[in-house]
N, C-alpha and C. Protein backbone atom coordinates (compact mmCIF):
# COMPACT_ATOMS: atom_id res chain seq x y z
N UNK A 1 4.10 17.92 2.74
CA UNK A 1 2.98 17.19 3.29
C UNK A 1 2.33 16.36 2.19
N UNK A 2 1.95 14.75 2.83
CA UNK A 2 1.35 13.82 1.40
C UNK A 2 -0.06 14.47 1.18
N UNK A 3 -0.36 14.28 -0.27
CA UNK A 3 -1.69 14.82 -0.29
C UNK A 3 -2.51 13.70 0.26
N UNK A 4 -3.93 13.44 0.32
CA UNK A 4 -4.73 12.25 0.90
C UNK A 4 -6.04 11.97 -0.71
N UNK A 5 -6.04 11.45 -1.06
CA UNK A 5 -7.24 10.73 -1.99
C UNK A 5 -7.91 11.22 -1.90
N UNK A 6 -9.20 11.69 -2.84
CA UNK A 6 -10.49 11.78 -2.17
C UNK A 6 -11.12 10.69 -2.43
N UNK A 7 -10.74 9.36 -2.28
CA UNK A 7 -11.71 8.40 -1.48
C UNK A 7 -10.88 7.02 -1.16
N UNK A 8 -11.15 6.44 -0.05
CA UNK A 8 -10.51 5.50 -0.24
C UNK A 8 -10.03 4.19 -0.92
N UNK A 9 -9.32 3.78 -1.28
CA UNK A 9 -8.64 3.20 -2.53
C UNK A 9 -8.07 1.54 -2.26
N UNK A 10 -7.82 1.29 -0.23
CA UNK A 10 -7.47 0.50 -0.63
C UNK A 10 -8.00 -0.39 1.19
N UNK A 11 -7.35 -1.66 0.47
CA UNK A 11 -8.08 -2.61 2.01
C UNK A 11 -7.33 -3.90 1.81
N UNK A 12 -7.64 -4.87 2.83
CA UNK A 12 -6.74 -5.63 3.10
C UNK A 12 -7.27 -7.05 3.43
N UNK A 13 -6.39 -8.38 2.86
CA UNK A 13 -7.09 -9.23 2.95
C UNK A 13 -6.84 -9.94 5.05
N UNK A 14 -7.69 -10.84 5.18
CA UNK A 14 -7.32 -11.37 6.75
C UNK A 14 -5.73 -11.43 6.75
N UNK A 15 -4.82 -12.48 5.90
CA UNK A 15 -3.85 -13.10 5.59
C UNK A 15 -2.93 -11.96 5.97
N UNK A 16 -3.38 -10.57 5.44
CA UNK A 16 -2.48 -9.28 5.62
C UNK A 16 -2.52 -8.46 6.73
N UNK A 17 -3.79 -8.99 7.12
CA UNK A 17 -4.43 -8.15 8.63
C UNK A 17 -3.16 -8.79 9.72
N UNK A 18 -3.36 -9.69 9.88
CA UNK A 18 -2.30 -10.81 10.15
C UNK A 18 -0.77 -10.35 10.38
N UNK A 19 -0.47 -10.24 9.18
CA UNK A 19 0.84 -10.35 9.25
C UNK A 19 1.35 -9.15 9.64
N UNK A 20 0.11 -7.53 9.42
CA UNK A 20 0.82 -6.54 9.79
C UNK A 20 0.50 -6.42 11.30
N UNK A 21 0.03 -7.15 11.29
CA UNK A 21 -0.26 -7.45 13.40
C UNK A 21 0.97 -8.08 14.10
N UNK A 22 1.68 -8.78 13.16
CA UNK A 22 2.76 -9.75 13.61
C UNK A 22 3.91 -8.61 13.56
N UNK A 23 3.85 -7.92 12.39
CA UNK A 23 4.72 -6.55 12.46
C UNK A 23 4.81 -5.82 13.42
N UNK A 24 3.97 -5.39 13.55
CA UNK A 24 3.52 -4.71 14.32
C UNK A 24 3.48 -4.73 16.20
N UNK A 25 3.86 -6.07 16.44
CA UNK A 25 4.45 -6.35 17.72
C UNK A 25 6.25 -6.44 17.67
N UNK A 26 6.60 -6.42 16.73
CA UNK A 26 7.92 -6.01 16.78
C UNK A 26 8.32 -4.28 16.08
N UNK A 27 7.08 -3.39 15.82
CA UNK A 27 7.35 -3.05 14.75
C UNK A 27 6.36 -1.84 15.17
N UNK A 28 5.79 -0.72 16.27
CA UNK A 28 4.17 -0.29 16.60
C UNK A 28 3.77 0.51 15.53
N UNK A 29 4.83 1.36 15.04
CA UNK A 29 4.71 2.56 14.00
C UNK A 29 5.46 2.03 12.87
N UNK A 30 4.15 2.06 12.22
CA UNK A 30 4.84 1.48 10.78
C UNK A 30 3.90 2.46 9.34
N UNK A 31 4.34 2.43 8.84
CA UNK A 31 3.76 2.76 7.22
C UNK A 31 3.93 1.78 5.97
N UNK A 32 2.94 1.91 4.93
CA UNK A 32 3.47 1.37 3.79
C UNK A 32 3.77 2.40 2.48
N UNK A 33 4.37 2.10 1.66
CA UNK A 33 4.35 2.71 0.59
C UNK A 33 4.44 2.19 -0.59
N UNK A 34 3.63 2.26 -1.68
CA UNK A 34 3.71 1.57 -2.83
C UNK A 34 4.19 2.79 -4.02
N UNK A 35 5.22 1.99 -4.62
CA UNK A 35 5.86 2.95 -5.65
C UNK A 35 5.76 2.25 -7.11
N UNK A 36 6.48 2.75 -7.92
CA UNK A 36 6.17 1.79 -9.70
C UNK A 36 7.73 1.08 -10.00
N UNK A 37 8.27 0.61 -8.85
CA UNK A 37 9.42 -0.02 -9.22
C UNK A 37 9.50 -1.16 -9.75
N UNK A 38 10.10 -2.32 -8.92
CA UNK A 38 10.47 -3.16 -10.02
C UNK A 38 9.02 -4.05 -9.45
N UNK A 39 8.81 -5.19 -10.11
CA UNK A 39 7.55 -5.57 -10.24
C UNK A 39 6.22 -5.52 -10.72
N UNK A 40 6.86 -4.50 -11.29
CA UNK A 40 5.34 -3.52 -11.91
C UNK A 40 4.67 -3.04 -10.74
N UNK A 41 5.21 -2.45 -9.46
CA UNK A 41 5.18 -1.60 -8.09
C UNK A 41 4.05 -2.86 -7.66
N UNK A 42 4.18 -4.05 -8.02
CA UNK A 42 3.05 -5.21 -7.24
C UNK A 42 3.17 -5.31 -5.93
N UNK A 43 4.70 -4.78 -5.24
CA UNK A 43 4.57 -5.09 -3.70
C UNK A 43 4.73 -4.05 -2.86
N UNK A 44 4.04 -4.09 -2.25
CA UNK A 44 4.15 -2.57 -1.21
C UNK A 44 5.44 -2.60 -0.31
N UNK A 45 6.01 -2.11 0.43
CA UNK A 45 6.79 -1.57 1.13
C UNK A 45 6.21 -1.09 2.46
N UNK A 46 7.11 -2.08 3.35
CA UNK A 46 6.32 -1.98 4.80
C UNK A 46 7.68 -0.99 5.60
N UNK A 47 7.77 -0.20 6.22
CA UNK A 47 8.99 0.67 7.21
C UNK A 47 8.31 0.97 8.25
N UNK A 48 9.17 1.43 9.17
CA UNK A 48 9.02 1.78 9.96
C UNK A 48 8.73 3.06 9.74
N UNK A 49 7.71 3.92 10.88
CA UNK A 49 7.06 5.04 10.38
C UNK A 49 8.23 5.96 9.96
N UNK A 50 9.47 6.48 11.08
CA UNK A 50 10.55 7.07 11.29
C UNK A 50 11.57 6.65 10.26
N UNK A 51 11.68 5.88 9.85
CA UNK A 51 12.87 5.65 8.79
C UNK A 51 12.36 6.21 6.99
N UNK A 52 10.95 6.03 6.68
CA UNK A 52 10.49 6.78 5.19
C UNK A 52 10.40 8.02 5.31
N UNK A 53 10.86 8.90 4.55
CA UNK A 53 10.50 10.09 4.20
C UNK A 53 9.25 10.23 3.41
N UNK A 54 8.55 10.56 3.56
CA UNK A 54 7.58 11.11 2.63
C UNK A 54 7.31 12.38 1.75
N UNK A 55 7.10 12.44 0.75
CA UNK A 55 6.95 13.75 -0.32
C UNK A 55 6.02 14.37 -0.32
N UNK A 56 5.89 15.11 -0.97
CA UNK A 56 4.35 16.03 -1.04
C UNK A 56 4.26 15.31 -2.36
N UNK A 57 4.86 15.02 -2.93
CA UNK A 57 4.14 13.96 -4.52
C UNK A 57 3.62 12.72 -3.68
N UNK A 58 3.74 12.25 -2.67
CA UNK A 58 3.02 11.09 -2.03
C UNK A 58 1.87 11.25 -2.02
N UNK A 59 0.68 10.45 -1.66
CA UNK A 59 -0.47 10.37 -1.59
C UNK A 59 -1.19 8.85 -1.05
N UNK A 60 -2.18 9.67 0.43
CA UNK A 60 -2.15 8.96 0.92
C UNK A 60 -3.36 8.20 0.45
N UNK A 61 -3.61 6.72 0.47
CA UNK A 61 -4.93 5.93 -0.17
C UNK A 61 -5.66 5.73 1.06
N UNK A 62 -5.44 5.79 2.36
CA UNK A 62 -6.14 4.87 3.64
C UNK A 62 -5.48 4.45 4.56
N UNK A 63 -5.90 3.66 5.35
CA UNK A 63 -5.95 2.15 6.05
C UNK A 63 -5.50 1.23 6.02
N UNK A 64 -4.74 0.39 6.34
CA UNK A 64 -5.02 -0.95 6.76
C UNK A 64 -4.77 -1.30 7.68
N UNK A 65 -5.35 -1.91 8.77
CA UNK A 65 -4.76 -2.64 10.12
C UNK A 65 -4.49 -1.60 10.75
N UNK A 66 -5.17 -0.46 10.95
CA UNK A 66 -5.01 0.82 11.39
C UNK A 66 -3.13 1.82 10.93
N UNK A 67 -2.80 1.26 9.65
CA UNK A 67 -1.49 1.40 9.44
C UNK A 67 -2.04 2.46 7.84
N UNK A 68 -1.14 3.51 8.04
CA UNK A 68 -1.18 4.42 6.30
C UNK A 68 -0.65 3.64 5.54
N UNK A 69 -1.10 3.95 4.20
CA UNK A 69 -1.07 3.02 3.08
C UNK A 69 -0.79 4.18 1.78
N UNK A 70 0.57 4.87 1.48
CA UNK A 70 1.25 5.66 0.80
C UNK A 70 0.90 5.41 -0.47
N UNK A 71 1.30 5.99 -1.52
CA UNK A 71 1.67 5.90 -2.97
C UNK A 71 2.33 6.50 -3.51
N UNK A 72 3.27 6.42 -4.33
CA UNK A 72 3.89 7.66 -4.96
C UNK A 72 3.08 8.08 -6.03
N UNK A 73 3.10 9.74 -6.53
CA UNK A 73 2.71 10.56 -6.83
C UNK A 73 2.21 9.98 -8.61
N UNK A 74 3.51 9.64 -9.16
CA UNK A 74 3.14 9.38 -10.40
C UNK A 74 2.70 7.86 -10.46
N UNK A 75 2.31 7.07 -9.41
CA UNK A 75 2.17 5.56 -9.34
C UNK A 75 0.21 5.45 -9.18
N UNK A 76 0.26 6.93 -8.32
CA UNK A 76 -1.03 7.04 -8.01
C UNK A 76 -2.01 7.89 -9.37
N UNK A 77 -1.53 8.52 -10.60
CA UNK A 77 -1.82 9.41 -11.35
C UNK A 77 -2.18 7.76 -12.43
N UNK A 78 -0.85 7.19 -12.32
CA UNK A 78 -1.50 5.79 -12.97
C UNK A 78 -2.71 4.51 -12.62
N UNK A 79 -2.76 4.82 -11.08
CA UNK A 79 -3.70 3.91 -10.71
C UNK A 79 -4.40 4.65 -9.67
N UNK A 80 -5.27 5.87 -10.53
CA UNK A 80 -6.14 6.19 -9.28
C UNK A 80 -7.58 6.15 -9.78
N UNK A 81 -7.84 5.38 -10.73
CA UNK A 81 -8.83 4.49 -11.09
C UNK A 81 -9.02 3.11 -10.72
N UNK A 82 -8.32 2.69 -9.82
CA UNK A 82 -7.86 0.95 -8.96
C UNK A 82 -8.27 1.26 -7.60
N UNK A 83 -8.89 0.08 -7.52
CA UNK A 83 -8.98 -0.24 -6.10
C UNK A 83 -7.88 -1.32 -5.96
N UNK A 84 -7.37 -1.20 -4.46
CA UNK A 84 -5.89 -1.86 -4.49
C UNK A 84 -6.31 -3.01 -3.29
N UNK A 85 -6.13 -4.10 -3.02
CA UNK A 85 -6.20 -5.40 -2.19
C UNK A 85 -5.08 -6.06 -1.99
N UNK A 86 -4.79 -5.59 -0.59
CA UNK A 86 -3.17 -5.83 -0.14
C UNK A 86 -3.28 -7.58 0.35
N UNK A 87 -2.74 -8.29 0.04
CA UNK A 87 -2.75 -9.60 -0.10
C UNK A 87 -1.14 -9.89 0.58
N UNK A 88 -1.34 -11.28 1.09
CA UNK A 88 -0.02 -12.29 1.48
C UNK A 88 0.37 -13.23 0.41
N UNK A 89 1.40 -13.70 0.01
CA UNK A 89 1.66 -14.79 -0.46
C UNK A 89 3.08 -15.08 0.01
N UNK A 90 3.21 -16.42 -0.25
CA UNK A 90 4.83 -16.95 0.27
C UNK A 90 5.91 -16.46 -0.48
N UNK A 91 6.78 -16.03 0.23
CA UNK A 91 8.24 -15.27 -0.53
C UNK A 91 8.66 -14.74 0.79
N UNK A 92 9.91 -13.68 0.49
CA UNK A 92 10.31 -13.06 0.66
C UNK A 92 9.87 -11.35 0.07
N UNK A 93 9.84 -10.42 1.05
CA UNK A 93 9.43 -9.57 0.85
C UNK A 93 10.46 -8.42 0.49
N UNK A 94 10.86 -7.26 0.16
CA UNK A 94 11.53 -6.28 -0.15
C UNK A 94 12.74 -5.95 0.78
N UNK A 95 14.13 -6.02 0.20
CA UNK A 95 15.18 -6.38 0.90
C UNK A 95 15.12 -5.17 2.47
N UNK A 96 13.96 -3.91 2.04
CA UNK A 96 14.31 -2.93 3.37
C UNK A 96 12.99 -3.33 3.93
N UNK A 97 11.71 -4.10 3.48
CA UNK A 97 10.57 -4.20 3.83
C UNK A 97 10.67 -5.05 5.27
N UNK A 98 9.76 -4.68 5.85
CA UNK A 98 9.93 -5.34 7.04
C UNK A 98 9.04 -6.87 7.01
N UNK A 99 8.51 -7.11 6.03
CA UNK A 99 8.18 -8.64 5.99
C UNK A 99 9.02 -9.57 5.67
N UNK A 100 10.27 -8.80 5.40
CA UNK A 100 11.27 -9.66 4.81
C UNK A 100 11.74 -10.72 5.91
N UNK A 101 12.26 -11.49 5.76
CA UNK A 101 12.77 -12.52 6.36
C UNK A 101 11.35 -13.30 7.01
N UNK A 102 10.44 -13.01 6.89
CA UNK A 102 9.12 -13.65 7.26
C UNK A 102 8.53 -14.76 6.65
N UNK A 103 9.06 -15.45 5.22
CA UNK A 103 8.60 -16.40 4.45
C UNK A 103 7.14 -15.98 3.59
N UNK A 104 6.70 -14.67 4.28
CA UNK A 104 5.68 -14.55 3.51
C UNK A 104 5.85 -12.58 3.17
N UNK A 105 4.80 -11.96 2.04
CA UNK A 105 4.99 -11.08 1.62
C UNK A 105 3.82 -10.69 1.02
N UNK A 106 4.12 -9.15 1.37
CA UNK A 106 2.29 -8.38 0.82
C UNK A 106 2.71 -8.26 -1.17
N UNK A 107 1.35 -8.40 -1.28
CA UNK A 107 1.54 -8.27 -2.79
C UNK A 107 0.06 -7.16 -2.95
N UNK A 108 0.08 -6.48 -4.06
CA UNK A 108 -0.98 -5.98 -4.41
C UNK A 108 -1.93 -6.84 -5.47
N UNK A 109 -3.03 -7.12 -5.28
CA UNK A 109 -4.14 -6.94 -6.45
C UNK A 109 -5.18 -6.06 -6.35
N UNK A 110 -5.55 -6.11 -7.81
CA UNK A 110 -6.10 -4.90 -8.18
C UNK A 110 -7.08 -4.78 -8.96
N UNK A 111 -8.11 -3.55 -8.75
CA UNK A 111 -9.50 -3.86 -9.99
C UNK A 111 -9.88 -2.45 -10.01
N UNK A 112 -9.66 -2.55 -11.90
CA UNK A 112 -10.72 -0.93 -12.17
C UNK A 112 -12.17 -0.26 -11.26
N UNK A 113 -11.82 0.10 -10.55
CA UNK A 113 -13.14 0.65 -9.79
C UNK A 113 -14.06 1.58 -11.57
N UNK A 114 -15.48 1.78 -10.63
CA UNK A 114 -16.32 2.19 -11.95
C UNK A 114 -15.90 3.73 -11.84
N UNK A 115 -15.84 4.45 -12.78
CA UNK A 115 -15.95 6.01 -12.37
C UNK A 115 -17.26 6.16 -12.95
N UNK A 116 -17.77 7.10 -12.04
CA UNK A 116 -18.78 7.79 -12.66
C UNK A 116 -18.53 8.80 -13.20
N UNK A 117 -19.82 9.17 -14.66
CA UNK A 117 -19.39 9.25 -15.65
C UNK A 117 -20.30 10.73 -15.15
N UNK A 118 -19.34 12.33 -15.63
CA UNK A 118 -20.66 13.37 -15.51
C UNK A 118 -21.43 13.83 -16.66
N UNK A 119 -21.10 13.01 -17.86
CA UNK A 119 -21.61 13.51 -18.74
C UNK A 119 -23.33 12.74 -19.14
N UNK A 120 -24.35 13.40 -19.67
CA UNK A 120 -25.39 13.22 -19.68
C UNK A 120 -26.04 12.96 -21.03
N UNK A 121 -26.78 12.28 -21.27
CA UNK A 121 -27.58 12.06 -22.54
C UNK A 121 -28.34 13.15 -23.53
């Protein structure tokens, strides 16, 4: 079973709202998963819910477009100080991703969220 965040981590621009809506009429059950592969793990991975396996090293960040938004285990140990902003741009998307052949493709950006700090003066 994936573990879940304790807080949420990530959200989505219109452009992505979009496109996983367009998915999503060919596509009802879907997931994403972002791993540290090639790209420096910049693009998420869209499947169908039934075709990913998921790990118990997974971990889930949220939301988007009412769709889970995965991570792998050691991807999330590296960026679980990030807030993540699932974005479109033109390409081609991940040869198993389901945006592929779409002309356009989710990309991640990203920003140090603040941690609070428990130590005291």
């Amino acid at each position: 079973m994936p573990k879940t965040s304790p807080r949420t981590m990530v959200s989505a621009t219109e452009a992505a709202l979009d496109l996983i809506a367009e998915i999503r009429r060919d596509h009802p059950d879907i997931l994403f998963h972002q791993s540290g592969g090639c790209c420096d793990g910049s693009s998420p991975m869209c499947y169908p819910a039934g075709d990913f396996l998921l790990s118990d090293h997974d971990v889930l960040l949220g939301h988007i477009g009412g769709v889970p938004f995965y991570i792998g285990g050691l991807q999330y140990e590296a960026w679980k100080n990030t807030d993540l902003l699932i974005d479109v741009v033109p390409g081609r998307g991940g040869m198993f991703s389901l945006d592929n052949g779409r002309e356009r493709r989710f990309l991640v950006r990203s920003s140090v969220c603040q941690v609070a700090s428990s130590a005291t003066s």
